[in-house]
N, C-alpha and C. Protein backbone atom coordinates (compact mmCIF):
# COMPACT_ATOMS: atom_id res chain seq x y z
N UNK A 1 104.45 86.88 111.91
CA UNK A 1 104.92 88.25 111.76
C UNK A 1 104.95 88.90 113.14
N UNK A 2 106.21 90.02 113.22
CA UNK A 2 106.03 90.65 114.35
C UNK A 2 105.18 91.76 114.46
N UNK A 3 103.94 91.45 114.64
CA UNK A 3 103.40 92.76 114.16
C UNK A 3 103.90 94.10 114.89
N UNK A 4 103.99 94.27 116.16
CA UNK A 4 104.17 95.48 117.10
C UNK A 4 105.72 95.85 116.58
N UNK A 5 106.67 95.01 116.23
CA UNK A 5 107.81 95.14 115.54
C UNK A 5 107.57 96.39 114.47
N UNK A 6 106.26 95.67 113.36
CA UNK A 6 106.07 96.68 112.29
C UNK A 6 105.42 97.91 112.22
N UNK A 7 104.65 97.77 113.25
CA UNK A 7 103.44 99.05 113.70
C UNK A 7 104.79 100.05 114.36
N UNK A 8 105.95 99.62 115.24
CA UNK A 8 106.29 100.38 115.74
C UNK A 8 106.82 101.27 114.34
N UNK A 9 107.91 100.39 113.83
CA UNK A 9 108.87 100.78 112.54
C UNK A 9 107.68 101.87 111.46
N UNK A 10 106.97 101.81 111.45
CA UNK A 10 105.76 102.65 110.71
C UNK A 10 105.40 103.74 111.24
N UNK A 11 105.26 103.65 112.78
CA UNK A 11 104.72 104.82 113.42
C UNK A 11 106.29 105.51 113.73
N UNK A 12 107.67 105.59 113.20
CA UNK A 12 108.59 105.88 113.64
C UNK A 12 109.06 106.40 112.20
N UNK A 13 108.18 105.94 110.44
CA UNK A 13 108.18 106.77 109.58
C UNK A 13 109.45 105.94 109.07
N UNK A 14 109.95 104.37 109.57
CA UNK A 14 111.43 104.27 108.68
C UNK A 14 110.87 102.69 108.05
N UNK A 15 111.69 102.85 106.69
CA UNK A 15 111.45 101.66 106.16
C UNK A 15 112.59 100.49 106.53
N UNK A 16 112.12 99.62 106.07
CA UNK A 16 112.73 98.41 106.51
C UNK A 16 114.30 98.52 105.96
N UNK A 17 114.76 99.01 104.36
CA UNK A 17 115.47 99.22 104.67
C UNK A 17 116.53 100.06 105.30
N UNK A 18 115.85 100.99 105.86
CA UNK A 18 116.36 102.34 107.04
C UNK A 18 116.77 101.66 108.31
N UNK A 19 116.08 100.74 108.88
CA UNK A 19 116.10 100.04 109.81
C UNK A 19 117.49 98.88 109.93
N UNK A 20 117.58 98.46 108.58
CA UNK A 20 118.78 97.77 108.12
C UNK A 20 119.74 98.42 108.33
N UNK A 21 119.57 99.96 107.91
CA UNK A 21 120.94 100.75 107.84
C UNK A 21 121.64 100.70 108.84
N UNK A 22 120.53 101.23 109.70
CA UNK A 22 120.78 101.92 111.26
C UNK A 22 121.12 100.55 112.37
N UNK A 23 120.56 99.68 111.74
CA UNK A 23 121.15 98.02 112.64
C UNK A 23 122.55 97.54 111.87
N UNK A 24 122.85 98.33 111.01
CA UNK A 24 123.98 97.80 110.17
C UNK A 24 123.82 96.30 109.99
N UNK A 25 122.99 95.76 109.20
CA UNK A 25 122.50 94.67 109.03
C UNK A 25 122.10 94.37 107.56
N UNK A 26 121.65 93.83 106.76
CA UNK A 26 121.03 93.76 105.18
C UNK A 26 119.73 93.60 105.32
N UNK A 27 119.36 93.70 104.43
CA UNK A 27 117.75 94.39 104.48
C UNK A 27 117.19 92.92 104.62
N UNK A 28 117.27 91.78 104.08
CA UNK A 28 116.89 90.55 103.92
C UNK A 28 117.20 90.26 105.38
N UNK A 29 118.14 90.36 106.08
CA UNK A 29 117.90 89.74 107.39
C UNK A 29 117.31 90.70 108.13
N UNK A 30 116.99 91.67 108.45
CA UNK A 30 115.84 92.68 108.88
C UNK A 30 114.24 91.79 108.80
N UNK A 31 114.21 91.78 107.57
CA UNK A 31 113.01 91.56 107.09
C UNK A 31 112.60 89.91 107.70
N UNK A 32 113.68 89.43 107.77
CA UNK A 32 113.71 87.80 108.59
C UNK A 32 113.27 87.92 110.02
N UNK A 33 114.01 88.95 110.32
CA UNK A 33 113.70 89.59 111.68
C UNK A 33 111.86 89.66 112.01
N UNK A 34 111.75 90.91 110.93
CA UNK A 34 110.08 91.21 111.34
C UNK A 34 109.20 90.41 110.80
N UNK A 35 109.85 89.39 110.09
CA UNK A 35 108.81 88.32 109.66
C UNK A 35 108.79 87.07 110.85
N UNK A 36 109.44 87.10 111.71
CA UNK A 36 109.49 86.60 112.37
C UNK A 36 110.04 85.35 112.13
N UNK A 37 110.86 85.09 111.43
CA UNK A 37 111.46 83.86 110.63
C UNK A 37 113.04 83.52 111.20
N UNK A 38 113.62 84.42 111.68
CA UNK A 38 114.76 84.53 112.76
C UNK A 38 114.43 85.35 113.95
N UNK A 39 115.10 84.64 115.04
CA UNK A 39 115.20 85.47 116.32
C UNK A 39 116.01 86.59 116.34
N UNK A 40 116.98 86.86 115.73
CA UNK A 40 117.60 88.00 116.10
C UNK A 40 118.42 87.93 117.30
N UNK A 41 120.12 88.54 117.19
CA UNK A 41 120.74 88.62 118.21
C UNK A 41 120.31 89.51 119.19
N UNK A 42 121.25 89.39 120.81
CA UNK A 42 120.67 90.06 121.76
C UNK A 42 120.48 91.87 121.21
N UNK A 43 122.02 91.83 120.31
CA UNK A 43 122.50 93.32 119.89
C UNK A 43 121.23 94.49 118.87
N UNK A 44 120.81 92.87 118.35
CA UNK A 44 119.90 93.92 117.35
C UNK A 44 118.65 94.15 118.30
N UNK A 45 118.17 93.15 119.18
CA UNK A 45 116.74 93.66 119.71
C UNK A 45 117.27 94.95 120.76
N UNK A 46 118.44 95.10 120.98
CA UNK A 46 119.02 95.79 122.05
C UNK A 46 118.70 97.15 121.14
N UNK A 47 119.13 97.00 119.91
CA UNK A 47 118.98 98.19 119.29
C UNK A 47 117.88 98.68 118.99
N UNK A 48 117.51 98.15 118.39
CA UNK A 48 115.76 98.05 118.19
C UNK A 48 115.02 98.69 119.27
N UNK A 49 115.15 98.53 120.42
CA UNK A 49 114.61 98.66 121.64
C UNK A 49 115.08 100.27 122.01
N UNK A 50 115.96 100.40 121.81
CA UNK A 50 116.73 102.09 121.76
C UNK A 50 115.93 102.48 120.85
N UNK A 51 116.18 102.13 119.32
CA UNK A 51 115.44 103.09 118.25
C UNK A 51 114.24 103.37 117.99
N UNK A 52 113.18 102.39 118.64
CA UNK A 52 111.90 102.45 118.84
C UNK A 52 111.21 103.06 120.24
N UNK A 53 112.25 103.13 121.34
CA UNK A 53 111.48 103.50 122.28
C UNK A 53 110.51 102.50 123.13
N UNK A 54 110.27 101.04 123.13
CA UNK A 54 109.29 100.39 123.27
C UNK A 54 110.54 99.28 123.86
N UNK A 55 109.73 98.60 125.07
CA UNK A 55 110.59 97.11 125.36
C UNK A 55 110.66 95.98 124.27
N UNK A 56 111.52 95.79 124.43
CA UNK A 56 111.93 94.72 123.07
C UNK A 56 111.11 93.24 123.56
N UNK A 57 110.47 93.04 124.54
CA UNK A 57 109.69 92.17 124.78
C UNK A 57 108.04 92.58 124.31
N UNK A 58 108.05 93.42 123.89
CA UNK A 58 106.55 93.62 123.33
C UNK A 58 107.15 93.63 121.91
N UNK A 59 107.86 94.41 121.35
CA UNK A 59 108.75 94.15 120.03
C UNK A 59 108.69 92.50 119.37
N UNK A 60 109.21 91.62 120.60
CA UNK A 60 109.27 90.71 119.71
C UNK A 60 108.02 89.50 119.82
N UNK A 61 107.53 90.19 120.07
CA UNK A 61 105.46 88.93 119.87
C UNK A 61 105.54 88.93 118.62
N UNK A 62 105.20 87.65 118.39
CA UNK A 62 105.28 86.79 117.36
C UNK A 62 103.56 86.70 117.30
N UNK A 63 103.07 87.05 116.01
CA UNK A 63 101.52 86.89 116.30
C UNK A 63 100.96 85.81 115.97
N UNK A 64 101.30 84.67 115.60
CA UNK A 64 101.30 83.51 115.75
C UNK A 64 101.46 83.14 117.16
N UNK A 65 102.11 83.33 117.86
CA UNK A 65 102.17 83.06 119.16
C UNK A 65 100.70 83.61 120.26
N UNK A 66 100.34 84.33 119.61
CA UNK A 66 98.69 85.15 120.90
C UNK A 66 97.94 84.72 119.89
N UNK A 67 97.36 83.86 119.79
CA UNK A 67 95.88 83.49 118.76
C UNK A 67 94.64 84.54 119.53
N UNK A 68 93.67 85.05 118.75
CA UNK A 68 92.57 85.33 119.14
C UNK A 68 92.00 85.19 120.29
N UNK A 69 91.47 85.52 121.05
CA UNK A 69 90.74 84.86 122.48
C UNK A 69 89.19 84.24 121.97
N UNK A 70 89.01 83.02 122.46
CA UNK A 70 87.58 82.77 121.97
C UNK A 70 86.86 83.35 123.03
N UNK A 71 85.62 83.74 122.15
CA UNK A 71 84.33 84.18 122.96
C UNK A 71 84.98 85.54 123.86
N UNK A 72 83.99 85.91 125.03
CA UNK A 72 83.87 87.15 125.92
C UNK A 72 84.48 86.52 127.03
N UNK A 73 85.36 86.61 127.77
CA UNK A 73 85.42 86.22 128.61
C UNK A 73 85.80 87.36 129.82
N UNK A 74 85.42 88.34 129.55
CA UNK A 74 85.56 89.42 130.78
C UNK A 74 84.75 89.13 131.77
N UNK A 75 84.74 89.30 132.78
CA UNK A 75 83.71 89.14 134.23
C UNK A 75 83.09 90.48 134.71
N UNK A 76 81.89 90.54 134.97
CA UNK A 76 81.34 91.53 135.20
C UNK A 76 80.55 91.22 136.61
């Protein structure tokens, strides 16, 4: 899942299919989108990236992709 995809779309108050609208897209491939199950053309993250306000490179982390960090590893 993309999560920062969905946190954004939430903190912006639109549902998925609002998001469809406004990408002129169908709600099922939206949802492919933030499930992270398709990449998405350049056009839609382009849009996305306008309608959210946020770089479409933080947009599209895949949270499968950043596993957890083990242990503390800050340096003090």
């Amino acid at each position: 899942m993309r999560k920062n995809l969905k946190e954004a779309r939430q903190r912006a108050g639109l549902t998925q299919q609002q998001m469809a609208d406004e990408l002129e897209i169908n709600l099922r491939h939206y949802q492919k989108i933030e499930y992270a199950e398709i990449g998405g053309s350049f056009e839609v993250w382009d849009a996305l990236e306008d309608m959210l306000g946020i770089h479409q490179r933080i947009l599209r982390e895949n949270a499968d992709n950043h596993p957890a960090p083990k242990g503390n590893r800050s340096a003090h």
